[in-house]
N, C-alpha and C. Protein backbone atom coordinates (compact mmCIF):
# COMPACT_ATOMS: atom_id res chain seq x y z
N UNK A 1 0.85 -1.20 0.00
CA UNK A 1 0.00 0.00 0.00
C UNK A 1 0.88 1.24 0.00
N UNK A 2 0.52 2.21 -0.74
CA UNK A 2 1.73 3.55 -1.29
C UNK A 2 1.10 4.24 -0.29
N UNK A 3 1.64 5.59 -0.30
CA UNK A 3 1.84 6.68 0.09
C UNK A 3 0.41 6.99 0.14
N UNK A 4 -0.07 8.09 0.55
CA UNK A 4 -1.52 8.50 -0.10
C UNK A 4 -0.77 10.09 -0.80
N UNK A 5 -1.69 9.59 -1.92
CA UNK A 5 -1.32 11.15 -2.88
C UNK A 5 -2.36 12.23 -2.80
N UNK A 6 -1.98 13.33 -3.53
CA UNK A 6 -2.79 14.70 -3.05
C UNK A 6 -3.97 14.54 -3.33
N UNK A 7 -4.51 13.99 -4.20
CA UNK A 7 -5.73 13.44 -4.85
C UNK A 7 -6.36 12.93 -3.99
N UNK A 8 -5.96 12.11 -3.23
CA UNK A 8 -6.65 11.29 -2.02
C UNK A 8 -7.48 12.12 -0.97
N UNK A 9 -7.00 13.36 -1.00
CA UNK A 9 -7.40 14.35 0.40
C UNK A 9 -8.64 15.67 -0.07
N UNK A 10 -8.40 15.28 -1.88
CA UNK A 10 -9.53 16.55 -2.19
C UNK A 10 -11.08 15.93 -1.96
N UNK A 11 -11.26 14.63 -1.73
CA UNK A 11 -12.72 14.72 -1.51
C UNK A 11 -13.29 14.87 -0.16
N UNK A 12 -12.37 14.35 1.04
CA UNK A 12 -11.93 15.05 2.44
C UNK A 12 -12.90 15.95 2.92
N UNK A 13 -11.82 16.92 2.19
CA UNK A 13 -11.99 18.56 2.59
C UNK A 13 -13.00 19.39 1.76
N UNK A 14 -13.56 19.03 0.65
CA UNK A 14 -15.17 18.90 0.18
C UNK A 14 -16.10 18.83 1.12
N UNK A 15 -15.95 17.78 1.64
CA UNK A 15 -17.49 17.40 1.60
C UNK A 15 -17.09 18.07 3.77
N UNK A 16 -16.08 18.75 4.20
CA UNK A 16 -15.90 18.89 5.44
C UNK A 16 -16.54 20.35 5.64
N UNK A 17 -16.22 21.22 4.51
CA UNK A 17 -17.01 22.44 4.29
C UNK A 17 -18.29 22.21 4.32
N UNK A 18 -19.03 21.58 3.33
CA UNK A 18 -20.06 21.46 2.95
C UNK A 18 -21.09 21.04 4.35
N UNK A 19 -20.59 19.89 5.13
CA UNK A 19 -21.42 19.58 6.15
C UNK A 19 -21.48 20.92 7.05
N UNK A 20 -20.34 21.82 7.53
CA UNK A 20 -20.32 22.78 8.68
C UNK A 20 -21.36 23.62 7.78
N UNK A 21 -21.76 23.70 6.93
CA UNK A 21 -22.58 24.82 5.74
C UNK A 21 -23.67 24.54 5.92
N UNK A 22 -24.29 22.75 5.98
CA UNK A 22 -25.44 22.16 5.98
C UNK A 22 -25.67 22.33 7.35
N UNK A 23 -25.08 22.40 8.74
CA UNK A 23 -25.70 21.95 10.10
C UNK A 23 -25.56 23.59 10.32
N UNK A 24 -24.89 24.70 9.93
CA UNK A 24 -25.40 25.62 10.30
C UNK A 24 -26.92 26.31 10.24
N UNK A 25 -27.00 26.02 8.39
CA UNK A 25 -28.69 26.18 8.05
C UNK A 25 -29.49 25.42 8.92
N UNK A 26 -29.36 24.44 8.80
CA UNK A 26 -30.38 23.65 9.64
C UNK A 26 -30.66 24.14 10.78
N UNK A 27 -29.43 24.94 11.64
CA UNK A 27 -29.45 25.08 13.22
C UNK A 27 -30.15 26.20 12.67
N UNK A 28 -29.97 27.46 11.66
CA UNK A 28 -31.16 28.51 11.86
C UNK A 28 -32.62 28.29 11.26
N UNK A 29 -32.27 27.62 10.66
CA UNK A 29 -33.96 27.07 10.02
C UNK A 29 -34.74 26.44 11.48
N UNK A 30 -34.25 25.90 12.33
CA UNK A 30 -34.63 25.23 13.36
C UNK A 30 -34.93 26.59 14.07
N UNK A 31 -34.12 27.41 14.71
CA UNK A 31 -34.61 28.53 15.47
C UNK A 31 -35.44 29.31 15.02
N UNK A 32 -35.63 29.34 13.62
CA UNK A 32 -36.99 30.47 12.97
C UNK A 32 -38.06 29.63 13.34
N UNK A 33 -37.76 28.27 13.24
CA UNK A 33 -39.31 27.69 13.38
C UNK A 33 -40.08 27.42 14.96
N UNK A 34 -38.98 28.08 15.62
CA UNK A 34 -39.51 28.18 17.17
C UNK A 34 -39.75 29.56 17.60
N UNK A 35 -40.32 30.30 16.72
CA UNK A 35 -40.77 31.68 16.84
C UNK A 35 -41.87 31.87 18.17
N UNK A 36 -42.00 33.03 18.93
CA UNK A 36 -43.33 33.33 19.56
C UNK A 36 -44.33 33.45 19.04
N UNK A 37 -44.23 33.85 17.87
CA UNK A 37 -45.57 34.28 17.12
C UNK A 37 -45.57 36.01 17.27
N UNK A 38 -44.12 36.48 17.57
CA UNK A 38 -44.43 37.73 17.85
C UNK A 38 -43.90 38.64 16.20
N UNK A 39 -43.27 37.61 15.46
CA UNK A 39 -42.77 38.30 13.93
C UNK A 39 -44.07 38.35 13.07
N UNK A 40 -43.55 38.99 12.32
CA UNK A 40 -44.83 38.19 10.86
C UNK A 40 -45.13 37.33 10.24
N UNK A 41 -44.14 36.24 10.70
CA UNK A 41 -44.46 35.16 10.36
C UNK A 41 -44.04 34.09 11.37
N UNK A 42 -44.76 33.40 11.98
CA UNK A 42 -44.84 32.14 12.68
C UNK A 42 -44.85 30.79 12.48
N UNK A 43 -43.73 29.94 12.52
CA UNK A 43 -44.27 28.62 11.80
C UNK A 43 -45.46 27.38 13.28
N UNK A 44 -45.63 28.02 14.48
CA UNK A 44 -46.52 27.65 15.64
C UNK A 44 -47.61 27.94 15.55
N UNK A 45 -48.53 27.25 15.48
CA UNK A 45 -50.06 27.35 15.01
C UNK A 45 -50.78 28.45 15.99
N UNK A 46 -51.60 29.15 15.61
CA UNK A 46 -51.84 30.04 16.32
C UNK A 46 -53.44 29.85 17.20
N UNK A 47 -53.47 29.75 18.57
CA UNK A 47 -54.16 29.14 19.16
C UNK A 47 -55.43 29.80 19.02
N UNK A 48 -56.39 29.03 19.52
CA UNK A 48 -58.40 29.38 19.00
C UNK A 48 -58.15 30.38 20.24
N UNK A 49 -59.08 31.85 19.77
CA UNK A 49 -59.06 32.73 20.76
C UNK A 49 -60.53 32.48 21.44
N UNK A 50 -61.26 31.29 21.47
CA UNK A 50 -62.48 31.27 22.34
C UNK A 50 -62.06 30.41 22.98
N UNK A 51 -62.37 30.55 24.45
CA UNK A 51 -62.05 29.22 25.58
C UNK A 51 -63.43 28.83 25.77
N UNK A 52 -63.57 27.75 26.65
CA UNK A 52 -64.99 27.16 27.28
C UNK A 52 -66.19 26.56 26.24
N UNK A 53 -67.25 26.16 26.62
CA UNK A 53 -67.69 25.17 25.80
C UNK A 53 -68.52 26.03 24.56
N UNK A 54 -68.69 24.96 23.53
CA UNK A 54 -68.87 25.42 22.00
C UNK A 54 -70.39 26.11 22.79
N UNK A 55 -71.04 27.24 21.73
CA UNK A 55 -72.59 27.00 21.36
C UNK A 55 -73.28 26.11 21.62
N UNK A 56 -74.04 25.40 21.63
CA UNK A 56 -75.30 24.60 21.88
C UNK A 56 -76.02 25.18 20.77
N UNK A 57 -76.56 23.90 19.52
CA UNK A 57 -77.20 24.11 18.64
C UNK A 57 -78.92 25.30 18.62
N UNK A 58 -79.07 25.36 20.04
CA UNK A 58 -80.18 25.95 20.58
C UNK A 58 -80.40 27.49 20.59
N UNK A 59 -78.43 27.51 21.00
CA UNK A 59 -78.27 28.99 21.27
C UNK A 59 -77.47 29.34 20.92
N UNK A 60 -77.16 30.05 19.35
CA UNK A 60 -76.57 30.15 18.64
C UNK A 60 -75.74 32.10 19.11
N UNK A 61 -74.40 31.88 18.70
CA UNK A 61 -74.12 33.40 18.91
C UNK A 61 -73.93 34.24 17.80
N UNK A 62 -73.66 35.29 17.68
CA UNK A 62 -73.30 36.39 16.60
C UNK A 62 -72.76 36.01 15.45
N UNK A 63 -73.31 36.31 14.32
CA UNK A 63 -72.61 35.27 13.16
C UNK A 63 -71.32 36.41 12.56
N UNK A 64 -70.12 35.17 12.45
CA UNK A 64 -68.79 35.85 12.72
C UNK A 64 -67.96 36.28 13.68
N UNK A 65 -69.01 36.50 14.88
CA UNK A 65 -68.24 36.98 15.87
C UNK A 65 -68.02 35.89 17.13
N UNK A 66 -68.12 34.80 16.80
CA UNK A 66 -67.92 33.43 17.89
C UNK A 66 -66.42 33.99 18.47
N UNK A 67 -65.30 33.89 17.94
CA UNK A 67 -64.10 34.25 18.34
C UNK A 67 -63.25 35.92 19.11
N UNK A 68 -64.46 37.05 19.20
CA UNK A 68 -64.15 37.94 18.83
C UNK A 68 -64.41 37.98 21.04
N UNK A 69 -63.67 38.88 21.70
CA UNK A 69 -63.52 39.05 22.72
C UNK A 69 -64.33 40.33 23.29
N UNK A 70 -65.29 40.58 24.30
CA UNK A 70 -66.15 41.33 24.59
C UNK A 70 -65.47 42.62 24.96
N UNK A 71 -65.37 44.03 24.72
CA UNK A 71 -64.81 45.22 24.70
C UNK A 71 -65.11 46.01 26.05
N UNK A 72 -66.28 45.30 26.31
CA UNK A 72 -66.65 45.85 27.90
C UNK A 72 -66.84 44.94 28.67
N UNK A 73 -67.29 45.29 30.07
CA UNK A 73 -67.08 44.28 30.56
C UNK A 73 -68.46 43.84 30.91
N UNK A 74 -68.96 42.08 31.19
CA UNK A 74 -70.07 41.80 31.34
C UNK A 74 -70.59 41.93 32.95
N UNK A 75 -71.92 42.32 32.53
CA UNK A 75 -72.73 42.40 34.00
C UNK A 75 -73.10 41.38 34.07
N UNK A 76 -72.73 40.49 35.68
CA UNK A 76 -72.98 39.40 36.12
C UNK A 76 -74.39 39.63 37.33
N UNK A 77 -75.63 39.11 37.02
CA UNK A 77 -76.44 39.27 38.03
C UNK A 77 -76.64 37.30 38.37
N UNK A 78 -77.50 37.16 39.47
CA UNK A 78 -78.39 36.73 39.99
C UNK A 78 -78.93 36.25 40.83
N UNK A 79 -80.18 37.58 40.43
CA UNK A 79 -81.66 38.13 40.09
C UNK A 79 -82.19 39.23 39.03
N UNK A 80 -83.30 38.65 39.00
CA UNK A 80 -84.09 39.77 38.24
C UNK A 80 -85.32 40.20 39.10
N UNK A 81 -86.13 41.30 38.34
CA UNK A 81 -87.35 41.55 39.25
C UNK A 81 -87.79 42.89 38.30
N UNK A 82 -89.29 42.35 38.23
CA UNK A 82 -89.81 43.66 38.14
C UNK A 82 -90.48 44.71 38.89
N UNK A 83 -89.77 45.82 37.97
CA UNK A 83 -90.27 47.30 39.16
C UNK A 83 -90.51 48.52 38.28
N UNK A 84 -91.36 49.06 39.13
CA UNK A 84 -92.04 50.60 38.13
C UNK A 84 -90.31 51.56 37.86
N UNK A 85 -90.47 52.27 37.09
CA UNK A 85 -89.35 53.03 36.61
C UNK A 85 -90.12 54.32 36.54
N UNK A 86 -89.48 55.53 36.88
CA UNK A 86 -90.27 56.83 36.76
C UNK A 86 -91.15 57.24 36.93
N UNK A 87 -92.01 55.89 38.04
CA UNK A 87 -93.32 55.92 38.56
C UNK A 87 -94.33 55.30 37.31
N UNK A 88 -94.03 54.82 35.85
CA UNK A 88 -95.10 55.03 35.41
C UNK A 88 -94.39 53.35 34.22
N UNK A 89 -95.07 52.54 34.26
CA UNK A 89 -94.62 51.55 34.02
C UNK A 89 -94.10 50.20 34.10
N UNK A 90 -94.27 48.96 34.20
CA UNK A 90 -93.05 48.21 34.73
C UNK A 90 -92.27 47.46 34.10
N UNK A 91 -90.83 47.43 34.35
CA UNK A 91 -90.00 46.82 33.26
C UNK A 91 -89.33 45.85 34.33
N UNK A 92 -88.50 45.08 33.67
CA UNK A 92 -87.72 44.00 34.55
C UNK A 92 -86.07 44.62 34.73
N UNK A 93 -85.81 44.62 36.37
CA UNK A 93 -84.24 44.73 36.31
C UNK A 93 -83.29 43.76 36.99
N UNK A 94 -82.44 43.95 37.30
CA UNK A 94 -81.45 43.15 37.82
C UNK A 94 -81.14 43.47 39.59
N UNK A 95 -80.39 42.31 40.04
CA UNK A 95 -80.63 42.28 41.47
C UNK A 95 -80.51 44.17 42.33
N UNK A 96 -79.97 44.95 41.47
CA UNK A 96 -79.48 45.94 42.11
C UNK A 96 -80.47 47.52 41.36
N UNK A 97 -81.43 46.96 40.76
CA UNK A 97 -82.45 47.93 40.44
C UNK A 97 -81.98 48.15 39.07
N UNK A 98 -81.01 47.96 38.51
CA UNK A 98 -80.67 48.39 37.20
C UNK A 98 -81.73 48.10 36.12
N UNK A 99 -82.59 48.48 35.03
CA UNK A 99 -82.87 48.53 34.21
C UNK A 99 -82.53 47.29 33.15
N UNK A 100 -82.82 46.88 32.47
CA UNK A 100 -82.51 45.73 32.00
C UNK A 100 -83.02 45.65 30.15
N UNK A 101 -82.45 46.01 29.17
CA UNK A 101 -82.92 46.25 28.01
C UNK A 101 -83.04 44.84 27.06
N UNK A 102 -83.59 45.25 25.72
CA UNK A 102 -83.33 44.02 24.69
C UNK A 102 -83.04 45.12 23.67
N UNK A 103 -82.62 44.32 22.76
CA UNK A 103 -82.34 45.36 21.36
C UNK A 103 -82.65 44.55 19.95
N UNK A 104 -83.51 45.75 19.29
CA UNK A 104 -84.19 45.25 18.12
C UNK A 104 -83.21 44.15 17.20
N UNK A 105 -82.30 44.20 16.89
CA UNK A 105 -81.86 43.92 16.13
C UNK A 105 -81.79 42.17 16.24
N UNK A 106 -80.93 41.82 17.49
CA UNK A 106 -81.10 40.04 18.14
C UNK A 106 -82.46 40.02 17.97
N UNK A 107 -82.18 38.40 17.82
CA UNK A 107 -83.40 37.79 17.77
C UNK A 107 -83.48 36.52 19.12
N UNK A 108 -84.77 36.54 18.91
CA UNK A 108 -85.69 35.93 19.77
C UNK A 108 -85.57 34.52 19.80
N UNK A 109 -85.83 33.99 18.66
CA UNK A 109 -86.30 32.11 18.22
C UNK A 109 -85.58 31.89 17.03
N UNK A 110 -84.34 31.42 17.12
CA UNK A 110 -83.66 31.18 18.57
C UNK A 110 -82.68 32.47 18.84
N UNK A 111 -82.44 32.60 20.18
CA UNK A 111 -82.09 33.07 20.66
C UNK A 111 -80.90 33.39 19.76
N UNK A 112 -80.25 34.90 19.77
CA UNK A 112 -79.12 35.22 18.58
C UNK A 112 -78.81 36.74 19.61
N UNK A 113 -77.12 36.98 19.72
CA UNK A 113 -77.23 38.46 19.88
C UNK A 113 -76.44 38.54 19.00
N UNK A 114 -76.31 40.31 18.30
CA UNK A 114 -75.71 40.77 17.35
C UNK A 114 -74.91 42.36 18.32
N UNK A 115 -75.24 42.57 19.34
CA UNK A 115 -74.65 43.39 19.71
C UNK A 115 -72.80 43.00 20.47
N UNK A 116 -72.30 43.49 19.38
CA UNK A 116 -70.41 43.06 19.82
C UNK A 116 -69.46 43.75 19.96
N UNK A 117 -68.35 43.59 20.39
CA UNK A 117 -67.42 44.69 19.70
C UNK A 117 -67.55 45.96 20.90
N UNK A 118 -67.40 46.72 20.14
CA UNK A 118 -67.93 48.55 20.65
C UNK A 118 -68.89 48.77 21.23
N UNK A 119 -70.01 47.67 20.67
CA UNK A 119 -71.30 47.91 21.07
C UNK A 119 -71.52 47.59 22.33
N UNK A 120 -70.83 46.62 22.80
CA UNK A 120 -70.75 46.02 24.04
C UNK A 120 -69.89 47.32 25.80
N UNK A 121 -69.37 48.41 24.95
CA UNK A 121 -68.87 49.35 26.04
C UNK A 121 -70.29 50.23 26.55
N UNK A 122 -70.98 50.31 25.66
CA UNK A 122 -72.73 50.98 26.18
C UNK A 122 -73.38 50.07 26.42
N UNK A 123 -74.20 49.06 25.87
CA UNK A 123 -74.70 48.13 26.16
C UNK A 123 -73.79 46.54 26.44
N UNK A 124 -74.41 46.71 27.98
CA UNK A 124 -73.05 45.46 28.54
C UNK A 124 -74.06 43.61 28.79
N UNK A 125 -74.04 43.33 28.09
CA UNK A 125 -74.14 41.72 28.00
C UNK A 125 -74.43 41.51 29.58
N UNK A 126 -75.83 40.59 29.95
CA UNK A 126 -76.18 40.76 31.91
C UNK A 126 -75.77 38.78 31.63
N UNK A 127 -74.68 38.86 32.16
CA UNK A 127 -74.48 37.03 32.08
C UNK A 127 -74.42 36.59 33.56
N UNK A 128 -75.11 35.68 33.75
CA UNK A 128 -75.64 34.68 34.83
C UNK A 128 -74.31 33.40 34.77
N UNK A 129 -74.55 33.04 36.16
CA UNK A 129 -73.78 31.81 35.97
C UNK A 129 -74.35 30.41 36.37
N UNK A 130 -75.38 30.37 37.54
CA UNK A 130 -75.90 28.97 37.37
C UNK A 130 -77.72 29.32 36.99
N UNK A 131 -78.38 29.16 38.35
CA UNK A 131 -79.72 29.61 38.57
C UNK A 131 -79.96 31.51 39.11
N UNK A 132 -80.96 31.57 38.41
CA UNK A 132 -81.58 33.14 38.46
C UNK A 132 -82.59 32.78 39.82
N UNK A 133 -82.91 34.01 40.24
CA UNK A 133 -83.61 33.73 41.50
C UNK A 133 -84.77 35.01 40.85
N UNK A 134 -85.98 34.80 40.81
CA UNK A 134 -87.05 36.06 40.41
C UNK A 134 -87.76 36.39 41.55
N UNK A 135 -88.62 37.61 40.85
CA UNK A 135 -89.66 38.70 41.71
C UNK A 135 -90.38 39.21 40.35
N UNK A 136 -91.60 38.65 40.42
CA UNK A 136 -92.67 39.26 39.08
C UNK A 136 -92.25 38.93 38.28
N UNK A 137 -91.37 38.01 37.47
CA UNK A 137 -91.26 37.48 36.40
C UNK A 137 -91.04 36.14 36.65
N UNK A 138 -91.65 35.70 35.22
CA UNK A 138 -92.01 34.44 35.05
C UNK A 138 -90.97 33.55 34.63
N UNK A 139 -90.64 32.45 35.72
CA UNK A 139 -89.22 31.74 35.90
C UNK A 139 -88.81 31.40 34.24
N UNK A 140 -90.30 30.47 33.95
CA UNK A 140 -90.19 29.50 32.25
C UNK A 140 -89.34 31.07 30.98
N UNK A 141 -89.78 31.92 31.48
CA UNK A 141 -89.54 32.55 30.17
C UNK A 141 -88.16 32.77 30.34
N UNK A 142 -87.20 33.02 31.52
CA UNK A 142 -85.97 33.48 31.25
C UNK A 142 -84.92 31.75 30.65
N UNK A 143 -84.09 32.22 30.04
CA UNK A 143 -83.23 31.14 29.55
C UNK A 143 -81.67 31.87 29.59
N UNK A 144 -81.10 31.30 28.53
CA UNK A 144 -79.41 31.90 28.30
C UNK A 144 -79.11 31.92 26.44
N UNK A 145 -78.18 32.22 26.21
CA UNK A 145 -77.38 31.79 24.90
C UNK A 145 -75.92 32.35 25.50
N UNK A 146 -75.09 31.25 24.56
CA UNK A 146 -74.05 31.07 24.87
C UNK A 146 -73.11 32.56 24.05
N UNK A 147 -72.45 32.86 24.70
CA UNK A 147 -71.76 34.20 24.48
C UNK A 147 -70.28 34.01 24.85
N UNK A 148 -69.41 33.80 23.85
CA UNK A 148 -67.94 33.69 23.62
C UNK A 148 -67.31 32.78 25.34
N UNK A 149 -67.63 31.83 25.42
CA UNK A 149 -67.40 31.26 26.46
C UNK A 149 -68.34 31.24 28.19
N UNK A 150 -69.35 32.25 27.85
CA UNK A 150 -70.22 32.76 28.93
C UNK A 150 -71.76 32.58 28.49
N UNK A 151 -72.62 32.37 29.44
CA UNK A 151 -74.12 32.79 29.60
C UNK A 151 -74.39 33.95 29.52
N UNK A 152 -75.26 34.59 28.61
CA UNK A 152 -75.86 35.95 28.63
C UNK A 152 -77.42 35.19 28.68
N UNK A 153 -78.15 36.23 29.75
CA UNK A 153 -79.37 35.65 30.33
C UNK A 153 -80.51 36.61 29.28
N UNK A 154 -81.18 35.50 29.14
CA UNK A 154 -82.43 35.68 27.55
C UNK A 154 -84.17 35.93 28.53
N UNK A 155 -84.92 36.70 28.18
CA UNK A 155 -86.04 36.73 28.29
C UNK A 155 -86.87 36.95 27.53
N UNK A 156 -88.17 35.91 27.24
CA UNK A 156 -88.69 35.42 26.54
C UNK A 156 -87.99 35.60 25.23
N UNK A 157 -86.29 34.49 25.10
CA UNK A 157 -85.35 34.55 24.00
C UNK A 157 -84.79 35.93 23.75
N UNK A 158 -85.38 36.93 24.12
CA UNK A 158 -84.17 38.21 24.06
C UNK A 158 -83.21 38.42 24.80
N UNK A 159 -81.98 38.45 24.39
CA UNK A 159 -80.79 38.55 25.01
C UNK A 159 -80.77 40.08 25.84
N UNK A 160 -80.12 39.97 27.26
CA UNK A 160 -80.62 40.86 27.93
C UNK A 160 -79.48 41.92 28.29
N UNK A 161 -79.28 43.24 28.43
CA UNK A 161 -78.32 43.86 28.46
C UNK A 161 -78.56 45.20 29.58
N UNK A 162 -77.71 45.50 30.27
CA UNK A 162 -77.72 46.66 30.98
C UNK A 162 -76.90 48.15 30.03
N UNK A 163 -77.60 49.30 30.58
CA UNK A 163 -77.03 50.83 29.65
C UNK A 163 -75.94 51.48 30.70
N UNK A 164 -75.39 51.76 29.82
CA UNK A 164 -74.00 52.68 31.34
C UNK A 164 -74.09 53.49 31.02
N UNK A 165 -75.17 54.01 30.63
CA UNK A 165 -75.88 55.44 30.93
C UNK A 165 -76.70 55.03 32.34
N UNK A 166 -77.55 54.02 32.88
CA UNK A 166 -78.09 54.31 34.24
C UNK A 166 -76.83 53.90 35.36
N UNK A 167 -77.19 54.93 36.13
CA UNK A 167 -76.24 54.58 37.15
C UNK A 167 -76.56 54.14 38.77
N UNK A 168 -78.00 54.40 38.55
CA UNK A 168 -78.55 54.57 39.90
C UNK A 168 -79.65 53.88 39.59
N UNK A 169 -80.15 52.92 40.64
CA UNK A 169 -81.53 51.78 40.51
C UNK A 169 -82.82 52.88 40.06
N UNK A 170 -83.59 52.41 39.07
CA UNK A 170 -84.73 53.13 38.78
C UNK A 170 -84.65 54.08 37.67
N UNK A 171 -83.36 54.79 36.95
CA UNK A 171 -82.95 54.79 35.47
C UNK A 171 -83.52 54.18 34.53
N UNK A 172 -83.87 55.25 33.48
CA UNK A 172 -84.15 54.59 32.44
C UNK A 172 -83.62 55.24 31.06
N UNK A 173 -82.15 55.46 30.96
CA UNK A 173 -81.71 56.69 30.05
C UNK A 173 -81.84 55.84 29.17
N UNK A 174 -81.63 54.41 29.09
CA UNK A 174 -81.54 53.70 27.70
C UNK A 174 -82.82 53.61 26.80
N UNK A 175 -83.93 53.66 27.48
CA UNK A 175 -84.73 53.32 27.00
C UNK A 175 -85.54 54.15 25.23
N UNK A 176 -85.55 53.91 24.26
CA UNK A 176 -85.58 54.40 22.73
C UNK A 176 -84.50 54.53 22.00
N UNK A 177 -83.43 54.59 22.79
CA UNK A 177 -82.04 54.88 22.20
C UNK A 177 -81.93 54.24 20.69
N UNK A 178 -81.30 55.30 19.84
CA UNK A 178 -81.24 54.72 18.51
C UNK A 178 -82.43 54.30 18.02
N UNK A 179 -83.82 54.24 18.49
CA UNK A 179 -84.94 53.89 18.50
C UNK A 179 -85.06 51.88 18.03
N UNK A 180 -83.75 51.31 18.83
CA UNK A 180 -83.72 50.19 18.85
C UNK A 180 -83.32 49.42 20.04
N UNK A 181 -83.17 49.97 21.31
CA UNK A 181 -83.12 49.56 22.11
C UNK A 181 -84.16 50.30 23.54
N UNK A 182 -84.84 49.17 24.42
CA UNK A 182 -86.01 49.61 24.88
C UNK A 182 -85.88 48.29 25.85
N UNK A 183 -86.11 48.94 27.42
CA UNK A 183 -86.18 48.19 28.24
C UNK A 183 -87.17 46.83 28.22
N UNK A 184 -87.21 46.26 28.74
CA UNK A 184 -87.71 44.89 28.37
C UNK A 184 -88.84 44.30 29.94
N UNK A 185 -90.05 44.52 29.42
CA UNK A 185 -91.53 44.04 30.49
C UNK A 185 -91.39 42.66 30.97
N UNK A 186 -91.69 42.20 31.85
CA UNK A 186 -92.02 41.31 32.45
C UNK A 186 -92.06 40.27 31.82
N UNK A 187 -93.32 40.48 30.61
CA UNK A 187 -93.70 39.48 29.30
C UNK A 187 -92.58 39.33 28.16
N UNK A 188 -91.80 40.17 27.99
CA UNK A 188 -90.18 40.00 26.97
C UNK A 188 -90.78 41.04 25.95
N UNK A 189 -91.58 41.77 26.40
CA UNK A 189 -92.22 43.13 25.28
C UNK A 189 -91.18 44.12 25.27
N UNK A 190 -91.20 44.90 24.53
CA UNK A 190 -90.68 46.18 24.65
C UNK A 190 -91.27 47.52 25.59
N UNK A 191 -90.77 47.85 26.39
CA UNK A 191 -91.57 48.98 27.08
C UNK A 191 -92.03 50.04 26.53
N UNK A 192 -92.96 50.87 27.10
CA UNK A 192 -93.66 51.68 25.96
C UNK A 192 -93.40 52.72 26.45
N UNK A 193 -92.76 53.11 27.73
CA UNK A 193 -92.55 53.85 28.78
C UNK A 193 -91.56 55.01 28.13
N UNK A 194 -92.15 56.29 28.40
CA UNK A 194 -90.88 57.18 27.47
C UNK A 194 -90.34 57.59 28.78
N UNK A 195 -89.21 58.14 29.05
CA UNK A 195 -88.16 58.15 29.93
C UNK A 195 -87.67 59.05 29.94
N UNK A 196 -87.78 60.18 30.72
CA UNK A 196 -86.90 61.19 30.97
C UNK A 196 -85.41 60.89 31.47
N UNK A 197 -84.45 61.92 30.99
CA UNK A 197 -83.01 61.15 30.77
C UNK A 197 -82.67 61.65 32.77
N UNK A 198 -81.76 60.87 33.20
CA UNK A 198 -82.48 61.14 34.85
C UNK A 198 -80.56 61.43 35.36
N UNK A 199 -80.00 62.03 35.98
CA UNK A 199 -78.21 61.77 36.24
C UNK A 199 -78.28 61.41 37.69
């Protein structure tokens, strides 16, 4: 067996470059793909922004807005009860006298709200968490629909909402507003009650 000649050592030192060339890429291709998700581009799947359980075929939510996160914050009651407002009327409110609206637009059968977003910093979503406890209203008619991980409490299927315009039990600033939102009777009617704006 001879010597080894120069020839012998050029495929060597080829292929010795070439690997330190290949495991460097790899090592940064590997670190891009462990991104936060804070670049513009992420190769980490980007997680469902709704937690807690789906809809219920019954009680369907905002179409498009299943994923979308509430802008204000929700009023948690329970009770309800109805009581005269401005002396002249009776509408249904929540454990602390608040006023209690529906708005034209949601629907009833089945149960649907469309108020989201922005809409939700004036009119705030009244979500319950197990059983409602009443006074003058009729237990059968109140229900729920499911609202981005939460109960928003329904009467007779209208989704029910408090105004942050009232501030004080017995308010009724919300009531015609936009001429689509109107406190909500006993029976799940619209009140007919016109309302002086009250501070």
């Amino acid at each position: 067996m001879g010597l080894p000649t120069k020839g012998d050592f050029l495929i060597p030192r080829r292929i010795v470059p070439n690997l330190v060339v290949g495991l460097a890429s790899a090592f940064l291709l590997g670190a891009c793909g462990s991104s936060t998700g804070t670049g513009p581009a992420s190769a980490a799947p980007a997680a469902p922004a709704v937690s807690g359980p789906a809809p219920s075929a019954s009680a369907a939510s905002a179409p498009g807005d299943a994923s979308s996160s509430e802008s204000g914050h929700p009023a948690t009651t329970t009770s309800v009860m109805a009581m005269a407002m401005n002396g002249t009327g009776v509408v249904v409110a929540d454990g602390n006298g608040l006023a209690l609206y529906r708005y034209d637009k949601d629907q009833p059968t089945p149960s649907k709200w469309t108020c989201a977003g922005a809409c939700t910093k004036t009119w705030i979503p009244v979500i319950v968490q197990d059983s409602v406890k009443t006074s003058g209203v009729e237990q059968s008619l109140l229900g729920t629909v499911h609202r981005n991980g939460m109960k928003q409490l329904t009467l007779a299927g209208w989704p029910l909402y408090r105004y942050i315009g009232d501030t004080k039990a017995g308010q009724l600033n919300g009531q015609g507003k936009d001429k689509e939102w109107y406190a909500i009777t006993p029976s799940g009617q619209k009140s007919a009650v016109t309302a002086t704006p009250t501070t």
